[in-house]
C-alpha atoms as a PDB file:
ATOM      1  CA  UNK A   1       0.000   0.000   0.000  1.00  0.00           C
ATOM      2  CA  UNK A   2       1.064   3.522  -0.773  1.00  0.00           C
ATOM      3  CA  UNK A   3       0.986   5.128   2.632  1.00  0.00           C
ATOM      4  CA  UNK A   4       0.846   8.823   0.267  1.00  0.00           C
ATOM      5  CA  UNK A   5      -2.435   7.750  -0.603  1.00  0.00           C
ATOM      6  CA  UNK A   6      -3.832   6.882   3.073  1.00  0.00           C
ATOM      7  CA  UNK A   7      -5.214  10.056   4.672  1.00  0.00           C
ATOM      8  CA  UNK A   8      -3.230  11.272   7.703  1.00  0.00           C
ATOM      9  CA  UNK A   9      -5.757  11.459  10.267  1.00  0.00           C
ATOM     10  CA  UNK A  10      -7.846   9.244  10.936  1.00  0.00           C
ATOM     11  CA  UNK A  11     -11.687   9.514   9.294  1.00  0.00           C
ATOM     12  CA  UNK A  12     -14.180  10.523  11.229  1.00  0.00           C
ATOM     13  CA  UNK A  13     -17.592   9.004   9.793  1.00  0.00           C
ATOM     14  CA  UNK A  14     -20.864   9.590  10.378  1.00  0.00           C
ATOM     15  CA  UNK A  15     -23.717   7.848   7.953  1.00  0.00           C
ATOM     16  CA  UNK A  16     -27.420   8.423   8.777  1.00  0.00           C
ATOM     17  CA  UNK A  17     -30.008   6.226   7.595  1.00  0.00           C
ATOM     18  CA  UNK A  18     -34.107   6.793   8.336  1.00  0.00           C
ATOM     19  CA  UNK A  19     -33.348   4.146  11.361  1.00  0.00           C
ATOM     20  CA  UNK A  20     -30.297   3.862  12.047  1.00  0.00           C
ATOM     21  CA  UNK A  21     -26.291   5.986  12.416  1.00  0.00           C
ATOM     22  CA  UNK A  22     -22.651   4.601  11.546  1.00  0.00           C
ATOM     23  CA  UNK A  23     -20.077   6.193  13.098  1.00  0.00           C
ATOM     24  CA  UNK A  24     -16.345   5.597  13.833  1.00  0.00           C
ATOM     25  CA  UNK A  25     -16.042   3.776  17.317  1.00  0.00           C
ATOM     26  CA  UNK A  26     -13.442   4.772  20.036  1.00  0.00           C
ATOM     27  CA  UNK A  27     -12.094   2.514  22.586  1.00  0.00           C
ATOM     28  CA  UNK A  28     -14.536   4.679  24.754  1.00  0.00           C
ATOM     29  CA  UNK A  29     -17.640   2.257  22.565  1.00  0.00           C
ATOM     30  CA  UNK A  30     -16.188  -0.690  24.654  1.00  0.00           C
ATOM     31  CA  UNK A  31     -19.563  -2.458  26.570  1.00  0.00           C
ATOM     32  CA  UNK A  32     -20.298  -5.336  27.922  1.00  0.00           C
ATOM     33  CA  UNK A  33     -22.969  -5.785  24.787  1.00  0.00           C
ATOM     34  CA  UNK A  34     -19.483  -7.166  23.122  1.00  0.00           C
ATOM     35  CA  UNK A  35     -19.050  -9.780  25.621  1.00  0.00           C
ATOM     36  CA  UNK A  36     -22.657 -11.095  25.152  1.00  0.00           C
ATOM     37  CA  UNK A  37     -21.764 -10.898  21.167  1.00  0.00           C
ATOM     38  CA  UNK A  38     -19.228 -13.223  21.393  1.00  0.00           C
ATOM     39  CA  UNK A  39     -20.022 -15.160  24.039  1.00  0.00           C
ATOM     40  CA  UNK A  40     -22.777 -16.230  21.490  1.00  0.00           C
ATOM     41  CA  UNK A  41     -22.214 -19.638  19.466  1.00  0.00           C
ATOM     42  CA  UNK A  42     -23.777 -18.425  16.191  1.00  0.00           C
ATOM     43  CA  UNK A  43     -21.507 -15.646  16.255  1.00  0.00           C
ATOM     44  CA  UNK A  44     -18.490 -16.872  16.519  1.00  0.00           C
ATOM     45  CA  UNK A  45     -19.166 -19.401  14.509  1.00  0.00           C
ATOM     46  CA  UNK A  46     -20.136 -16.983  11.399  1.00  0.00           C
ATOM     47  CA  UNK A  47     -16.704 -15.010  12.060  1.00  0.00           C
ATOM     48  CA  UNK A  48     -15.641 -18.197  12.477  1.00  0.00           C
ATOM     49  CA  UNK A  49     -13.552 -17.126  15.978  1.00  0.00           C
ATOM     50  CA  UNK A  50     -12.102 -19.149  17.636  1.00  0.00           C
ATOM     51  CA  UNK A  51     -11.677 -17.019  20.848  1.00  0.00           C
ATOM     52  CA  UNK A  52     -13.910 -14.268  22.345  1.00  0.00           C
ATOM     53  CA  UNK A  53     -13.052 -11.041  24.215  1.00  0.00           C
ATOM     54  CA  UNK A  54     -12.916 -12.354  28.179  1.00  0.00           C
ATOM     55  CA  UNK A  55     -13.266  -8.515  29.814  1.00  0.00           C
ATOM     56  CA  UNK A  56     -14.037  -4.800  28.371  1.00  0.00           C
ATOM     57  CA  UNK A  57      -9.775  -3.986  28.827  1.00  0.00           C
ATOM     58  CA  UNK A  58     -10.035  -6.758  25.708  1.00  0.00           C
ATOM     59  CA  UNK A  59     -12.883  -5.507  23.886  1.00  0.00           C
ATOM     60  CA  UNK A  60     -11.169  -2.081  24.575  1.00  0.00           C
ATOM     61  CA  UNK A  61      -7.705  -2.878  22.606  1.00  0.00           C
ATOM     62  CA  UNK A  62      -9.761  -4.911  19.660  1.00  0.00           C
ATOM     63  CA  UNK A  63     -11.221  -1.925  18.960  1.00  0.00           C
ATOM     64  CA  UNK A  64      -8.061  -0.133  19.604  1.00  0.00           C
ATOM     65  CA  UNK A  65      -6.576  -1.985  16.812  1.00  0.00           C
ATOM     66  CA  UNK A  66      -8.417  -0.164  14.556  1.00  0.00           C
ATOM     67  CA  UNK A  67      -6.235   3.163  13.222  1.00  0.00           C
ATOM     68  CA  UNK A  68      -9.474   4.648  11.397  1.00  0.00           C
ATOM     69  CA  UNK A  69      -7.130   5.210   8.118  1.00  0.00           C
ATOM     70  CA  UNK A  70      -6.681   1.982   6.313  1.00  0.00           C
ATOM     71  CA  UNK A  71      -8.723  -0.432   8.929  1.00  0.00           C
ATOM     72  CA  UNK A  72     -11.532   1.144   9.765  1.00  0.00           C
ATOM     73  CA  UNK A  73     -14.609  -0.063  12.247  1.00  0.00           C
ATOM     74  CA  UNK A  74     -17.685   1.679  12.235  1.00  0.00           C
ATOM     75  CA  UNK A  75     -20.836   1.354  14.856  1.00  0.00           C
ATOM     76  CA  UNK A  76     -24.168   0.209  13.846  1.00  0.00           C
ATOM     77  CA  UNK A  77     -26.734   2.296  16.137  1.00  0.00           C
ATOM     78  CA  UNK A  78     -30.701   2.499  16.525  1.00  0.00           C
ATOM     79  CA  UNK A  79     -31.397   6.140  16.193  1.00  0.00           C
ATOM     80  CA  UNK A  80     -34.316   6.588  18.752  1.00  0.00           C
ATOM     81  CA  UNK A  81     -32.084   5.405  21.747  1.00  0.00           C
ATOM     82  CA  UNK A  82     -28.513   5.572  20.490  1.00  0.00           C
ATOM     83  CA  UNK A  83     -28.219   1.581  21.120  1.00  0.00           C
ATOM     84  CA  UNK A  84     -25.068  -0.106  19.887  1.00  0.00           C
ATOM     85  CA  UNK A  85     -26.526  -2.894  17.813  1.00  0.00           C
ATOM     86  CA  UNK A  86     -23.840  -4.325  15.350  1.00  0.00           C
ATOM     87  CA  UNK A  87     -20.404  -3.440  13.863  1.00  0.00           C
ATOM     88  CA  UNK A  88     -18.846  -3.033  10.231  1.00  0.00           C
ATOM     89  CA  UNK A  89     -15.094  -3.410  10.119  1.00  0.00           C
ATOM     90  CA  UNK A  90     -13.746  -2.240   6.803  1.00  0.00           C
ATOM     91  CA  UNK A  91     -10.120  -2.452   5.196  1.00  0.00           C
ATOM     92  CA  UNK A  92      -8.913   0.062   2.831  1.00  0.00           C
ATOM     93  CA  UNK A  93      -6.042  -0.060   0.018  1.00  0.00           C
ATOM     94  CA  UNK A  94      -5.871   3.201  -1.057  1.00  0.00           C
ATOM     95  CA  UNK A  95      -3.190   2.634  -3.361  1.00  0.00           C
ATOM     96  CA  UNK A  96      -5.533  -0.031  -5.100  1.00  0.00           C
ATOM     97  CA  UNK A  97      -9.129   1.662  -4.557  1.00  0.00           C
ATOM     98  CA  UNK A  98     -10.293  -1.422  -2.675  1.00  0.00           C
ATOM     99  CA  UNK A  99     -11.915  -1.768   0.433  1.00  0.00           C
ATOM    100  CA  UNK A 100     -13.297  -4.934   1.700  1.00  0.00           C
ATOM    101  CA  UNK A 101     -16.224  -5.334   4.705  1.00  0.00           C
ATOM    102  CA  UNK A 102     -17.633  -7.068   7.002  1.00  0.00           C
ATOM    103  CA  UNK A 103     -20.265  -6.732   8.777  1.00  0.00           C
ATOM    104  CA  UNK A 104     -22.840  -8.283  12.263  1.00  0.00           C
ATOM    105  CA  UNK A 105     -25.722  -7.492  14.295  1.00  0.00           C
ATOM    106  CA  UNK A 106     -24.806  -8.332  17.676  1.00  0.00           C
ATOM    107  CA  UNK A 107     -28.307  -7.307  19.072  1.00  0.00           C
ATOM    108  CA  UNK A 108     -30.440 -10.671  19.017  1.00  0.00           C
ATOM    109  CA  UNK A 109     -33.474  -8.243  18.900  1.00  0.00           C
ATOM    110  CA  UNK A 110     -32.005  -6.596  15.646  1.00  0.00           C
ATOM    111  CA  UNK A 111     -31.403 -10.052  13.428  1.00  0.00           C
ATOM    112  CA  UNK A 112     -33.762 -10.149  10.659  1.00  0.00           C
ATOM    113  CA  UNK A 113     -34.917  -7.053  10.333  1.00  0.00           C
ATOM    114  CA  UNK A 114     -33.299  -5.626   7.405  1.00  0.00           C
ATOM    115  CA  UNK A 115     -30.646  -3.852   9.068  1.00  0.00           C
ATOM    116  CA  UNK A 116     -27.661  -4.880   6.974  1.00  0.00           C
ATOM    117  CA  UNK A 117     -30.167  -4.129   3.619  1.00  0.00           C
ATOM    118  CA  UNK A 118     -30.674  -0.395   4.939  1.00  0.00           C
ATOM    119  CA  UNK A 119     -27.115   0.271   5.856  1.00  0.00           C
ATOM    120  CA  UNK A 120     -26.154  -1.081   2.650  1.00  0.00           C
ATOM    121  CA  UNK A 121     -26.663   1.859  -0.070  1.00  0.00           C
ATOM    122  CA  UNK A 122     -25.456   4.612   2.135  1.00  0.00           C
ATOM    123  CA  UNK A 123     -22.653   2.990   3.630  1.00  0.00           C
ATOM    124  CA  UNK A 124     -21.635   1.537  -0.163  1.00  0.00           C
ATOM    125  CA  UNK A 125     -22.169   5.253  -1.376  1.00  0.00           C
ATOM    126  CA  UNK A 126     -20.344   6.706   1.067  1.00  0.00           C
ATOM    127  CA  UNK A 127     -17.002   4.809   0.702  1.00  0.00           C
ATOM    128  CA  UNK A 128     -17.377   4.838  -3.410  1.00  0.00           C
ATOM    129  CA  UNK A 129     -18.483   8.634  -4.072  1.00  0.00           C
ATOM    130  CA  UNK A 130     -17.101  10.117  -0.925  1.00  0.00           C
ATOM    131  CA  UNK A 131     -13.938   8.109  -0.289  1.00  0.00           C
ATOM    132  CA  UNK A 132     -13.751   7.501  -4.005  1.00  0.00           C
ATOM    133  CA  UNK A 133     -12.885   3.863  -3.955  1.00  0.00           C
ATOM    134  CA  UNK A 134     -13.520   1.790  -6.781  1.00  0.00           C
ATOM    135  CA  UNK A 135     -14.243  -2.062  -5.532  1.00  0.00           C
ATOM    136  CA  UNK A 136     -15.943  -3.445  -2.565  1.00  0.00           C
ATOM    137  CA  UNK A 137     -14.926  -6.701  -1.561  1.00  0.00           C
ATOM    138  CA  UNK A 138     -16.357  -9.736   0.474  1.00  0.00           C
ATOM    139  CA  UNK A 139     -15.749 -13.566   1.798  1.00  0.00           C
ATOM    140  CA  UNK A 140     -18.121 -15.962   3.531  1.00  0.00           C
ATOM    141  CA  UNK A 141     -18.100 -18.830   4.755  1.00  0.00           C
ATOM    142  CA  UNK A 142     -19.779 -21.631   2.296  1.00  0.00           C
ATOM    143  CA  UNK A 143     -21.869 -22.194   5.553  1.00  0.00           C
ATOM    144  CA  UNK A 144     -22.799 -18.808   6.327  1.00  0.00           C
ATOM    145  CA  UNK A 145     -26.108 -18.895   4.222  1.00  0.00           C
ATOM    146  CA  UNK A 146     -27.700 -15.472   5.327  1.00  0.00           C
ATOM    147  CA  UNK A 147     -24.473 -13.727   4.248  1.00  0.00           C
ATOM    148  CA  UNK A 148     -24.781 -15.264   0.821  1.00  0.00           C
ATOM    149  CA  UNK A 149     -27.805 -14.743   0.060  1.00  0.00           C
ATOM    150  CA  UNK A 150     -27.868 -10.533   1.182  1.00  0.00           C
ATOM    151  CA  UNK A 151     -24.699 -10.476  -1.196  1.00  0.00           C
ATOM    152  CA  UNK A 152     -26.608 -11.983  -3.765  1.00  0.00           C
ATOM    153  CA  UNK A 153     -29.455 -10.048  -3.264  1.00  0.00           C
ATOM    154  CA  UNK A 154     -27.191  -7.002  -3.424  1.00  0.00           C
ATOM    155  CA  UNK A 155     -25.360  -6.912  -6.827  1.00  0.00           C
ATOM    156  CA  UNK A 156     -22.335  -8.783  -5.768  1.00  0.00           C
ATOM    157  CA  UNK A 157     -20.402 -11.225  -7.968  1.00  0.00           C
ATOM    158  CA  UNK A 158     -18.978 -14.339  -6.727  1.00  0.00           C
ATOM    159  CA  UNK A 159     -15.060 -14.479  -7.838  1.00  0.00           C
ATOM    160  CA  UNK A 160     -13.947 -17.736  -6.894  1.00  0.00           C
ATOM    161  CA  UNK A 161     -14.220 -20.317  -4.104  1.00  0.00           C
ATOM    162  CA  UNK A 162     -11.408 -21.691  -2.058  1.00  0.00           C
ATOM    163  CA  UNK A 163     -12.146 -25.378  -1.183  1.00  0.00           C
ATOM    164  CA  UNK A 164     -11.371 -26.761   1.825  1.00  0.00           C
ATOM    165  CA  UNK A 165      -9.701 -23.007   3.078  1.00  0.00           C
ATOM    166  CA  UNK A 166     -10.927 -22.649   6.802  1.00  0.00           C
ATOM    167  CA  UNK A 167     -11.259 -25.209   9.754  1.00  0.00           C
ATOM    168  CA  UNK A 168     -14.617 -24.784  11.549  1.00  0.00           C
ATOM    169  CA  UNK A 169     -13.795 -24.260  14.863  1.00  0.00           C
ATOM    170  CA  UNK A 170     -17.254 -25.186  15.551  1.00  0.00           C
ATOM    171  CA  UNK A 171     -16.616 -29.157  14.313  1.00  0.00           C
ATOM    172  CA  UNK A 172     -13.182 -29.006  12.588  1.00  0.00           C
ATOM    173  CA  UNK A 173     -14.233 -29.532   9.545  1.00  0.00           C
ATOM    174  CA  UNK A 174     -12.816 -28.230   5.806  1.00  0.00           C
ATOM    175  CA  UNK A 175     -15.461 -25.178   4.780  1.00  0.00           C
ATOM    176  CA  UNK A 176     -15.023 -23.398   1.463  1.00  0.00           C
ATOM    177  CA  UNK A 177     -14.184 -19.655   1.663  1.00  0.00           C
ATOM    178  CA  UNK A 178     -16.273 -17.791  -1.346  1.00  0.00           C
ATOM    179  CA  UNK A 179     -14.603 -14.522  -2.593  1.00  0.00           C
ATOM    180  CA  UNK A 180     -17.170 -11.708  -3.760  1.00  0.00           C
ATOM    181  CA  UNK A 181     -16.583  -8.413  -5.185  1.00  0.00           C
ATOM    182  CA  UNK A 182     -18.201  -5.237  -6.333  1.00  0.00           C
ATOM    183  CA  UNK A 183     -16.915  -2.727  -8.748  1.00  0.00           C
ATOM    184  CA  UNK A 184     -18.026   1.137  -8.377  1.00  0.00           C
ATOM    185  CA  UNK A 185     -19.541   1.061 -11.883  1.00  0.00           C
ATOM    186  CA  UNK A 186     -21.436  -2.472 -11.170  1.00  0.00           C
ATOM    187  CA  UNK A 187     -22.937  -0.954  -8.149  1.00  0.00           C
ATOM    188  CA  UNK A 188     -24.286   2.370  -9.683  1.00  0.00           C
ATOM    189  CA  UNK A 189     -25.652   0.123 -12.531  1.00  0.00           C
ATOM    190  CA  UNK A 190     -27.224  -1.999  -9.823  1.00  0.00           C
ATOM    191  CA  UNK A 191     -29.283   0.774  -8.353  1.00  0.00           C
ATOM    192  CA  UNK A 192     -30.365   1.812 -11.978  1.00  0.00           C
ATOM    193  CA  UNK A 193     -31.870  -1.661 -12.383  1.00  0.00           C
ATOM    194  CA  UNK A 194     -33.303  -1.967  -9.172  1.00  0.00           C
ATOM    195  CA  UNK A 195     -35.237   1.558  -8.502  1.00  0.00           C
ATOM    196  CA  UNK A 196     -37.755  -0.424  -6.134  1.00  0.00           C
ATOM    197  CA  UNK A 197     -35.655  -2.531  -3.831  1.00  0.00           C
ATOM    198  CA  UNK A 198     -32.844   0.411  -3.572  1.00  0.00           C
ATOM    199  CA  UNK A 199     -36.103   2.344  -2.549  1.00  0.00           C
ATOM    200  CA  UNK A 200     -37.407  -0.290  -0.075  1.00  0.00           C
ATOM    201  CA  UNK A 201     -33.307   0.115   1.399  1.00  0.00           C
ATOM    202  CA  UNK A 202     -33.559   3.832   1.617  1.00  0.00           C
ATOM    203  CA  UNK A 203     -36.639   4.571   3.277  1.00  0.00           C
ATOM    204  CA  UNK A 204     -36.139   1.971   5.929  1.00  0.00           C
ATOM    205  CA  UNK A 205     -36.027  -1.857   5.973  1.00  0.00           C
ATOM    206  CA  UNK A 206     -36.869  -1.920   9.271  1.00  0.00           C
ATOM    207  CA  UNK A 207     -39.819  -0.315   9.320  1.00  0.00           C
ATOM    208  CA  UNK A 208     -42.979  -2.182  10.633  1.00  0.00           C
ATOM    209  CA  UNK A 209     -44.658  -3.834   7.492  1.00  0.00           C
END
């Protein structure tokens, strides 16, 4: 990576969506809502972690980790009470114009509700148009079906699939590691073919139906 390219201080981000905020998180974010996160099975075994955070001094330096330049980790939060609900941890090459994401709802009271489909546009738009990146990319676990199926859902394009790449450290088995991108241009041409879903994102998934 061309450190010329990387900005010198670190970003501070703030994306607004009709329910929810990203924003940058400090070691100050460190709760004991990460503990619970982790200490959940499902969890760990989509991140496929193998150890979890044991006290909030630990939560405190993972999120430390995070300069806010080229490894960035935003907040997830509920608007009308400011609740922490998931996190989206995001690497840049700035040099290259890539960026790849990942993202989890922590909150058990969040899951299914859309929140990763209405984060999705602004959070994409932000880092393309704003930060002027030109590809988003992705992996998932072969086993981690909701995953695939928002990126499919989303305009992504599956790459390539590395067999047998990652030991489950729920069983120990072999699971396939899928590799998904998005370009800039494949994105924009996404929302032009999909007016009424992007509009569905925008105005709120998680609105009551």
């Amino acid at each position: 990576m061309d450190e010329a390219n990387t900005p010198a201080q670190p970003l501070a981000i703030r994306i607004d969506t009709p329910n929810l905020y990203l924003r940058t998180l400090t070691v100050n974010d460190a709760s004991p809502q990460w503990l619970g996160w982790f200490g959940q099975t499902d969890i760990r075994d989509g991140l496929n972690l193998a150890d979890a955070p044991a006290s909030l001094a630990e939560v405190a330096a993972y999120i430390g980790k995070y300069d806010q330049r080229s490894n960035i980790i935003l907040g997830i939060f509920d608007r009308t009470n400011d609740l922490l609900l998931g996190i989206l941890a995001t690497q840049v090459d700035w040099d290259k114009g890539r960026y790849l994401a990942n993202t989890f709802v922590g909150e058990t009271a969040y899951r299914n509700r859309g929140v990763m489909l209405e984060v999705a546009a602004p959070f994409r738009d932000y880092f393309f148009d704003t930060l002027n990146l030109k590809v988003m990319t992705a992996t998932a676990l072969a086993t981690n079906e909701p995953i695939i199926s928002y990126l499919r859902k989303t305009g992504w394009t599956l790459n390539r699939t590395l067999k047998n790449h990652t030991r489950s450290h729920k069983d120990g088995t072999m699971v396939d590691l899928h590799l998904y991108s998005i370009t800039r241009e494949a994105w924009h041409a996404w929302k032009a073919a999909n007016p009424e879903l992007l509009a569905a994102m925008r105005q709120g998934a998680m609105r009551e139906s």
